[in-house]
PDB file of N, CA and C in Angstrom:
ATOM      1  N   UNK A   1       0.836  -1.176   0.000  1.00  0.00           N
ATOM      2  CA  UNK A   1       0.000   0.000   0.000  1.00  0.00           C
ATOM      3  C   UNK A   1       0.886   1.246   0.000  1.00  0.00           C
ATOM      4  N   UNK A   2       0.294   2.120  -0.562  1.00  0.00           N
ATOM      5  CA  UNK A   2       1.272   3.230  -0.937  1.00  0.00           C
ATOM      6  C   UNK A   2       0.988   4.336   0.501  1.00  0.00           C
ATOM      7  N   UNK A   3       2.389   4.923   0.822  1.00  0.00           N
ATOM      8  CA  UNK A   3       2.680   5.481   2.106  1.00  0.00           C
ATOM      9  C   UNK A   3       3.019   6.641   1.653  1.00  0.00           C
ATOM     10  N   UNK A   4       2.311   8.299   2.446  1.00  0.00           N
ATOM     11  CA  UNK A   4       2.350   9.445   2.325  1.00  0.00           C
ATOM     12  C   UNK A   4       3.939   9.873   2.540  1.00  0.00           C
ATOM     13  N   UNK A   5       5.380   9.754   2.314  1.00  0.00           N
ATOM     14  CA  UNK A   5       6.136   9.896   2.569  1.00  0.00           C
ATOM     15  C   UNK A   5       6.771  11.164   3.201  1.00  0.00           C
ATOM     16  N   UNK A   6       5.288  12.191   2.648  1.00  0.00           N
ATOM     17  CA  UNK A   6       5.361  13.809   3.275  1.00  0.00           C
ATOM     18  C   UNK A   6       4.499  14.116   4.543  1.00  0.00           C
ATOM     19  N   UNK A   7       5.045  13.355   5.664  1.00  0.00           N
ATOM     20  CA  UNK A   7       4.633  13.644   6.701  1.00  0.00           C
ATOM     21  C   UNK A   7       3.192  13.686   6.647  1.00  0.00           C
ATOM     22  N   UNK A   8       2.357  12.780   5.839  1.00  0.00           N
ATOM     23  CA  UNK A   8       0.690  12.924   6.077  1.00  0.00           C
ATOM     24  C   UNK A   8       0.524  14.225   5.023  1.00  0.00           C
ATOM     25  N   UNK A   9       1.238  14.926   4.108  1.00  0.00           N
ATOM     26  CA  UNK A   9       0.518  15.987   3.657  1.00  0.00           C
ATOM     27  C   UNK A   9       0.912  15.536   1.999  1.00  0.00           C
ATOM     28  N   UNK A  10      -0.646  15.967   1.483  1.00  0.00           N
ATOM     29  CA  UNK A  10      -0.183  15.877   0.363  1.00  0.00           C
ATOM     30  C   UNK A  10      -0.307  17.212  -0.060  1.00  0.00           C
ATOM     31  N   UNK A  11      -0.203  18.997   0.490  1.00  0.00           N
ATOM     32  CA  UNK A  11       0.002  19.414  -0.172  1.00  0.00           C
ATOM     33  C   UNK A  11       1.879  20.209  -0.012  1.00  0.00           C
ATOM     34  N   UNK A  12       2.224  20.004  -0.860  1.00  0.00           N
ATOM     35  CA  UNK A  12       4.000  19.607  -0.656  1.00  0.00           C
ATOM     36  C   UNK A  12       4.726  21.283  -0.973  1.00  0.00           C
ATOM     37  N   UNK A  13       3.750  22.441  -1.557  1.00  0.00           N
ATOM     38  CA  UNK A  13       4.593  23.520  -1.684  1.00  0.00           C
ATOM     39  C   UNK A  13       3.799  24.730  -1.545  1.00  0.00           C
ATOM     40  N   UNK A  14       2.273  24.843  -0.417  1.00  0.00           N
ATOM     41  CA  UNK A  14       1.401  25.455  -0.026  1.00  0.00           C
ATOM     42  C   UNK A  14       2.238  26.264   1.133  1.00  0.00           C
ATOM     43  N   UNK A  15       2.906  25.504   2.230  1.00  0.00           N
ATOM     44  CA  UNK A  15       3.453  25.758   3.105  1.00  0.00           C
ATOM     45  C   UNK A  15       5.027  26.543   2.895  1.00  0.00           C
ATOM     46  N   UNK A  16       5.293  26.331   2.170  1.00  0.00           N
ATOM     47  CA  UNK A  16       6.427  27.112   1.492  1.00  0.00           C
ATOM     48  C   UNK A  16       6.305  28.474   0.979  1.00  0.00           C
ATOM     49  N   UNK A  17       5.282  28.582   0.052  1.00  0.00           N
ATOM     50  CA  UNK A  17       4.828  29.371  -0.664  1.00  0.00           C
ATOM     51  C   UNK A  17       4.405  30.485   0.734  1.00  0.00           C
ATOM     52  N   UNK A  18       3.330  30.194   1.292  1.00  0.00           N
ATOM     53  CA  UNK A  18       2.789  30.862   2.499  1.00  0.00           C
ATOM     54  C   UNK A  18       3.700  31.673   3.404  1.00  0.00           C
ATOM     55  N   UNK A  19       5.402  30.856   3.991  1.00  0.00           N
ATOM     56  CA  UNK A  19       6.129  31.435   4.586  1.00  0.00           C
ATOM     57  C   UNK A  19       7.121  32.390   3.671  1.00  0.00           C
ATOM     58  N   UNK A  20       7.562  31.982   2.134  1.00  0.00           N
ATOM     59  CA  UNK A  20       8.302  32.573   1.570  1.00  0.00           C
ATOM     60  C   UNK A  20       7.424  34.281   1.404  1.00  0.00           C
ATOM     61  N   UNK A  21       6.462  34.063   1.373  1.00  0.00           N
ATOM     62  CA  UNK A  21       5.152  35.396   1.556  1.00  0.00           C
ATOM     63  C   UNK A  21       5.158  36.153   2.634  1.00  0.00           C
ATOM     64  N   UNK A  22       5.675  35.557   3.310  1.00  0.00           N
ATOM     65  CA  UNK A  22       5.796  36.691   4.305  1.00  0.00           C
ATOM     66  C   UNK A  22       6.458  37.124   5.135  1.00  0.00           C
ATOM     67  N   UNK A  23       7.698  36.249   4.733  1.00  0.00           N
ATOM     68  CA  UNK A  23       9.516  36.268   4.732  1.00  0.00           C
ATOM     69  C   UNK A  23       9.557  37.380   3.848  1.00  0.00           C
ATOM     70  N   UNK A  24       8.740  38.100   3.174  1.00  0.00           N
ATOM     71  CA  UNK A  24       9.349  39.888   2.116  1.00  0.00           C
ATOM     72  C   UNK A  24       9.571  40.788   2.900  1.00  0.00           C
ATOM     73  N   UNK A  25      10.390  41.563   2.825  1.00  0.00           N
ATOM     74  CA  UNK A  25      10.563  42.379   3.558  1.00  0.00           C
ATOM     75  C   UNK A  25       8.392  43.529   3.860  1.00  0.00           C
ATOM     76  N   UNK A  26       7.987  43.193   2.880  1.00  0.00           N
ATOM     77  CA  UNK A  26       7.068  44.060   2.917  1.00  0.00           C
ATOM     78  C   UNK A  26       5.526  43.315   3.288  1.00  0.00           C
ATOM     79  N   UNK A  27       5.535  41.890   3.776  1.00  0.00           N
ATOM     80  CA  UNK A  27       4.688  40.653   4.083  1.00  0.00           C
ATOM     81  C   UNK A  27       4.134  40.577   3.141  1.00  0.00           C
ATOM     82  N   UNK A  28       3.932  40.111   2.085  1.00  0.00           N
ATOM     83  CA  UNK A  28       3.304  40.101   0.823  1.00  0.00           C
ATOM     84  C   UNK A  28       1.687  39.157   0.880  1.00  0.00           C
ATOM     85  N   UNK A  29       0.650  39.982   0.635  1.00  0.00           N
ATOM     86  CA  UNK A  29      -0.479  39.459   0.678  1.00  0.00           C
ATOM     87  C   UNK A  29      -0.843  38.854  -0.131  1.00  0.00           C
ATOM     88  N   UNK A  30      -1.936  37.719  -0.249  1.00  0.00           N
ATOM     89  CA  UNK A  30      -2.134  36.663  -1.152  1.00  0.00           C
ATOM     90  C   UNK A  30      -2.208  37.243  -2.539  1.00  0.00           C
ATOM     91  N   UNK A  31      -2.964  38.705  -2.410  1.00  0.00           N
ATOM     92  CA  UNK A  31      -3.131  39.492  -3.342  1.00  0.00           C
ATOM     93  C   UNK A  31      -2.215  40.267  -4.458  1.00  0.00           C
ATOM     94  N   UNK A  32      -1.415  40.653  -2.905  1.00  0.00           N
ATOM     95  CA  UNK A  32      -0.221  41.253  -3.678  1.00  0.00           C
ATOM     96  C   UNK A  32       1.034  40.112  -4.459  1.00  0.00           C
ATOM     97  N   UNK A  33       0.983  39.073  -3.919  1.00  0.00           N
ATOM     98  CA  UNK A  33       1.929  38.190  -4.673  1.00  0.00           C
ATOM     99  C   UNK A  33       1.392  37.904  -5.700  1.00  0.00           C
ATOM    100  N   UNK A  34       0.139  37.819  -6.049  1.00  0.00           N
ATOM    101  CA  UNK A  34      -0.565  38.203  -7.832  1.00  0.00           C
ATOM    102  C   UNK A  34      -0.393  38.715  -8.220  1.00  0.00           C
ATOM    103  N   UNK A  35      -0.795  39.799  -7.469  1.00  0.00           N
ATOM    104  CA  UNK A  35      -0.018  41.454  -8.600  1.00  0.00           C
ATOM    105  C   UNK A  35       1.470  40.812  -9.502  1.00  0.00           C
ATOM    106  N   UNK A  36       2.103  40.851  -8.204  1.00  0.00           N
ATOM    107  CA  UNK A  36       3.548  41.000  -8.674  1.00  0.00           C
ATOM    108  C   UNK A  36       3.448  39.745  -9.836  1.00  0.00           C
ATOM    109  N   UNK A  37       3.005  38.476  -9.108  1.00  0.00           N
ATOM    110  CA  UNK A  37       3.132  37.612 -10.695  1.00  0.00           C
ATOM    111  C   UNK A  37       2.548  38.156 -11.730  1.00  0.00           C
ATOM    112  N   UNK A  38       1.230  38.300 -11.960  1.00  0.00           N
ATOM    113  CA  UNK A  38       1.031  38.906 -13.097  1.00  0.00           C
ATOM    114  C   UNK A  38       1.864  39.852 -13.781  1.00  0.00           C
ATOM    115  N   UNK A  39       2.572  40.785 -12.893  1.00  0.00           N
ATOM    116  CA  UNK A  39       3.663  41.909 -13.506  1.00  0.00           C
ATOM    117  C   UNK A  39       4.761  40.941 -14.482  1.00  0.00           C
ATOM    118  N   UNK A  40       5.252  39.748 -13.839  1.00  0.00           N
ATOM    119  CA  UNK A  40       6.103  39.150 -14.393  1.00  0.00           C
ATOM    120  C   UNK A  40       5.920  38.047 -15.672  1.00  0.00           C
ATOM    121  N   UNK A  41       4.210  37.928 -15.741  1.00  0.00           N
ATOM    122  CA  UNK A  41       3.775  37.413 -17.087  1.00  0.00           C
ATOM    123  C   UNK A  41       3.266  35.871 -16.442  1.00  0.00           C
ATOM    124  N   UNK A  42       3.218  35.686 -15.074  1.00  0.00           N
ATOM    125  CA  UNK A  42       1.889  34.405 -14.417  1.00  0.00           C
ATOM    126  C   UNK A  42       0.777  34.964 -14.210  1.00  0.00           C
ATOM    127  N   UNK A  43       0.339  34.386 -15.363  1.00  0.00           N
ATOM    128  CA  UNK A  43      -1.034  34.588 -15.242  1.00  0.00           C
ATOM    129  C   UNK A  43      -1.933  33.628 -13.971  1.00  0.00           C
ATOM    130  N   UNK A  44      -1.948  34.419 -12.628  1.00  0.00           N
ATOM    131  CA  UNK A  44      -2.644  33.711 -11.625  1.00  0.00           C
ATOM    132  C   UNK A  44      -3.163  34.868 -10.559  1.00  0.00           C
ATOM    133  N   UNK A  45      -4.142  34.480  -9.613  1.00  0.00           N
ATOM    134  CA  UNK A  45      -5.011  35.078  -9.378  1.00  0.00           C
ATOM    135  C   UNK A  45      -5.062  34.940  -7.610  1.00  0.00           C
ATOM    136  N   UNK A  46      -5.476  35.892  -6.637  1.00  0.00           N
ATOM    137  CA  UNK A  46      -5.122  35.409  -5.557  1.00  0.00           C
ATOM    138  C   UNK A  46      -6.300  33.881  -4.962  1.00  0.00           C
ATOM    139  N   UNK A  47      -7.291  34.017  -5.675  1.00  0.00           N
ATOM    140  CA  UNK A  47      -8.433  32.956  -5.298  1.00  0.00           C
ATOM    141  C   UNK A  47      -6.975  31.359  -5.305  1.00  0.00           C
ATOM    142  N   UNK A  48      -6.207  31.461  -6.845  1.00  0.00           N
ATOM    143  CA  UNK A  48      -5.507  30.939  -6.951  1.00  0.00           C
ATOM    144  C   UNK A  48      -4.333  29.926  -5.941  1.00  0.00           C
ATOM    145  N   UNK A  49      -3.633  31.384  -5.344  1.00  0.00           N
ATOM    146  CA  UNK A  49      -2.983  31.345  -4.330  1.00  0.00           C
ATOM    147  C   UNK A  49      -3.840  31.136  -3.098  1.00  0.00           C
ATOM    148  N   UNK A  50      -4.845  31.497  -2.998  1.00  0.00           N
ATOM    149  CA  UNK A  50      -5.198  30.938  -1.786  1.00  0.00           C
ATOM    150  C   UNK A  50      -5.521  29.140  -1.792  1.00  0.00           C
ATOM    151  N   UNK A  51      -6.098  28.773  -2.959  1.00  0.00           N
ATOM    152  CA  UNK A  51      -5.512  27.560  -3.079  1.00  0.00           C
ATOM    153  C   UNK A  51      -4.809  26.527  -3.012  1.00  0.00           C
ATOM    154  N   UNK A  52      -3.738  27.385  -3.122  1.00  0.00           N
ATOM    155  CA  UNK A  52      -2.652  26.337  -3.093  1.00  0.00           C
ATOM    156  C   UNK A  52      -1.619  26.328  -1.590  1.00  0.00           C
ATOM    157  N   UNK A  53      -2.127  27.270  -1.236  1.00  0.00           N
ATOM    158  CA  UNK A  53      -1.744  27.368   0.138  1.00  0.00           C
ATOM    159  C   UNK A  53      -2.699  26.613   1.112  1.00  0.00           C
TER     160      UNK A  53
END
């Protein structure tokens, strides 16, 4: 039987994403880290990011 090898989680880069957000010098809101992607040509949305977090 197949075993969660990530500590019980399968979501593997929600938690990353979340702290690297607010490790900015300026805490970057779900919102504002859209902005900025979109500035850079990701097309994504904060509904998005809240997702995946």
């Amino acid at each position: 039987m197949f075993k969660n090898k990530n500590g019980g989680k399968n979501n593997l880069c929600g938690e990353n994403i979340r702290n690297l957000r607010l490790s900015h010098p300026t805490k970057l809101s779900q919102r504002g880290l859209a902005d900025k992607m979109q500035l850079i040509g990701i097309d994504i949305d904060k509904n998005a990011i809240q997702r995946i977090e």
